[in-house]
Structure formats: structure tokens, C-alpha cells
Protein backbone atom coordinates (compact mmCIF):
# COMPACT_ATOMS: atom_id res chain seq x y z
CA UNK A 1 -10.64 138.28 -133.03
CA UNK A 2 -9.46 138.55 -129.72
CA UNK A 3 -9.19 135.45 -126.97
CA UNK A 4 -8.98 136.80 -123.13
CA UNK A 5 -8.93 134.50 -119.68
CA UNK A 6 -10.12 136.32 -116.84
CA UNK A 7 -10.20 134.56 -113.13
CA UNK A 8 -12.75 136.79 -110.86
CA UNK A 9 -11.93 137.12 -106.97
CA UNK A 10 -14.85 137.91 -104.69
CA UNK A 11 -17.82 137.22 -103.33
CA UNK A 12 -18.85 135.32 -106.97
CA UNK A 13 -20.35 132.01 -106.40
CA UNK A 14 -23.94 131.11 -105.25
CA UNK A 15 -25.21 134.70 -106.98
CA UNK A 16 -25.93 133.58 -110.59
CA UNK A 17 -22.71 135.18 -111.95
CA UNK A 18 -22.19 132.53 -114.25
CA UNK A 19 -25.71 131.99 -115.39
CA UNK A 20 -25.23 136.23 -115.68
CA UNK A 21 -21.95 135.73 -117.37
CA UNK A 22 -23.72 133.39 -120.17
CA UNK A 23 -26.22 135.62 -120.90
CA UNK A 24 -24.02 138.91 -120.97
CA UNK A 25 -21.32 137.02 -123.29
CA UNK A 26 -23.91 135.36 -125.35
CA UNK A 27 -25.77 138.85 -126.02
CA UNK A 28 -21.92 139.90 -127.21
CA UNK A 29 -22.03 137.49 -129.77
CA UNK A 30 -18.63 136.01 -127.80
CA UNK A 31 -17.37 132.16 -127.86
CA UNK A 32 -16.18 131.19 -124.93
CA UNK A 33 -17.06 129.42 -121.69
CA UNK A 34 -17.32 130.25 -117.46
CA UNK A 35 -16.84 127.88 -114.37
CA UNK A 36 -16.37 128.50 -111.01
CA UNK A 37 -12.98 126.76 -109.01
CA UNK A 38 -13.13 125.23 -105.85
CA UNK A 39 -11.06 128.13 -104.48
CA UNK A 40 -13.98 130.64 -104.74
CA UNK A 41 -12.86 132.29 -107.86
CA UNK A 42 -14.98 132.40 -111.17
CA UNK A 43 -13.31 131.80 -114.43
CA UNK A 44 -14.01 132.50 -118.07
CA UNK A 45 -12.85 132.37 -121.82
CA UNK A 46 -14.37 135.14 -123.83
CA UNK A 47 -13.52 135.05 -127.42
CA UNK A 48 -14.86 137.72 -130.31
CA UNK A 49 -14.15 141.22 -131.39
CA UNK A 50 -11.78 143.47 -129.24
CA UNK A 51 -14.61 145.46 -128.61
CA UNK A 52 -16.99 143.36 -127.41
CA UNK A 53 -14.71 141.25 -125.99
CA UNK A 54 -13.20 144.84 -123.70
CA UNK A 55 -17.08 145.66 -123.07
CA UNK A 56 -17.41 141.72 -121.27
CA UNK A 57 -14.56 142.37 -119.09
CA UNK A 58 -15.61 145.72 -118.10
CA UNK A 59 -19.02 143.92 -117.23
CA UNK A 60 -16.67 141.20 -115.46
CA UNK A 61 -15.70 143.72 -113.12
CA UNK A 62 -18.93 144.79 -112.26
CA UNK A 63 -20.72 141.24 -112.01
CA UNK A 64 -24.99 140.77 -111.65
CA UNK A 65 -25.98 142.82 -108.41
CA UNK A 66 -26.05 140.00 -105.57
CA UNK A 67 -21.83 139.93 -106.51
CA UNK A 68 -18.75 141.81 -105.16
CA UNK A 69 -15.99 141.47 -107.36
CA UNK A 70 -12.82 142.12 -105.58
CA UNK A 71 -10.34 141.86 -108.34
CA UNK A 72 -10.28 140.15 -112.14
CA UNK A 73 -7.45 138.73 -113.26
CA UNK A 74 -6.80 139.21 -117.36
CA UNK A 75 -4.92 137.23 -119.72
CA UNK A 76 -4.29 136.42 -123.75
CA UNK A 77 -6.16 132.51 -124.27
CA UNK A 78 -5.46 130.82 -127.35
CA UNK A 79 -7.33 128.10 -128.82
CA UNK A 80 -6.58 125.16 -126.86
CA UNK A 81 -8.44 127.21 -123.62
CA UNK A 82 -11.23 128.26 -126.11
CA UNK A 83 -12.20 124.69 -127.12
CA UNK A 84 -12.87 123.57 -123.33
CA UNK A 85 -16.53 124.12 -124.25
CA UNK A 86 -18.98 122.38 -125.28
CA UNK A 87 -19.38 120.56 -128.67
CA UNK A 88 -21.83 122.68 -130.93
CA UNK A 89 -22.30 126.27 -128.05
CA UNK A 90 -20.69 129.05 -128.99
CA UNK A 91 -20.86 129.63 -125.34
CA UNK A 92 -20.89 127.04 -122.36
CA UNK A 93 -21.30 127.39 -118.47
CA UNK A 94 -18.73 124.47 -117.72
CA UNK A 95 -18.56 122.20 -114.12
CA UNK A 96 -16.44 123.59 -111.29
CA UNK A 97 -12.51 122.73 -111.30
């Protein structure tokens, strides 16, 4: 298992990427969770196998069609980031930071 934090630049709030990024991570099978930061940026926790977990941040940099990612940001998590979601998902859409 494999634990990755990614912070997405671009025009990626206010086009469903994090509703997109639930679905997408949840049809993974990842753990994990997304939010969006008051600076414009979107973040996420995507935990699972390397493979699945490389095929969500290839998606990442892509987004749902209404986004333009700029740039993504990628690096290890452990389990202290992982467990910011919520009790009993495997994968939560968190409140903006």
C-alpha cells in the first residue's frame, strides 16, 4: 500500500473536481480524502495499491472537463494525513482549509 498527497493548482474549484475526485478514487477502491484551500488549490490523500493509486494521480492531472489543472504537486502521506477523514468512509470530501 502506497499513501500519496497531491495539492492541484488551477482553475479547480466551483467545477465539481472534488465531488469528481470522490467518485474517481472511490471507483479505485482508494482511502483517502479531498478539500479545497482557501488559496484556490485542491488537495487530496489517496491511499491503496501503487497502481491504482499512480492511475488517480494521472487522473489528478487531467481533472472532470469544466477544470484546468495547471500543475499537481506529489508527495509520500503517512497515516496521520490519511486519518483526516471521516469516521467509518474509506473516502471523504472534507471542508475547505
Amino acid at each position: 500500500m502506497v499513501t500519496r498527497r497531491l495539492t492541484i493548482h488551477g482553475r479547480v474549484q466551483g467545477v465539481f473536481y472534488r465531488g469528481w475526485s470522490v467518485a474517481a478514487a472511490r471507483s479505485l477502491g482508494l482511502n483517502g480524502w479531498v478539500r479545497n484551500r482557501r488559496d484556490g488549490s485542491v488537495e487530496a490523500v489517496f491511499a491503496g495499491d501503487e497502481q491504482a493509486v499512480a492511475e488517480m494521480v494521472k487522473l489528478c492531472r487531467r481533472g472532470p472537463d469544466a477544470a484546468r489543472v495547471a500543475s499537481v504537486e506529489e508527495q509520500p502521506a503517512g497515516p496521520d494525513e490519511l486519518n483526516l477523514r471521516k469516521n467509518g468512509e474509506r473516502f471523504s470530501e472534507l471542508n475547505t482549509v
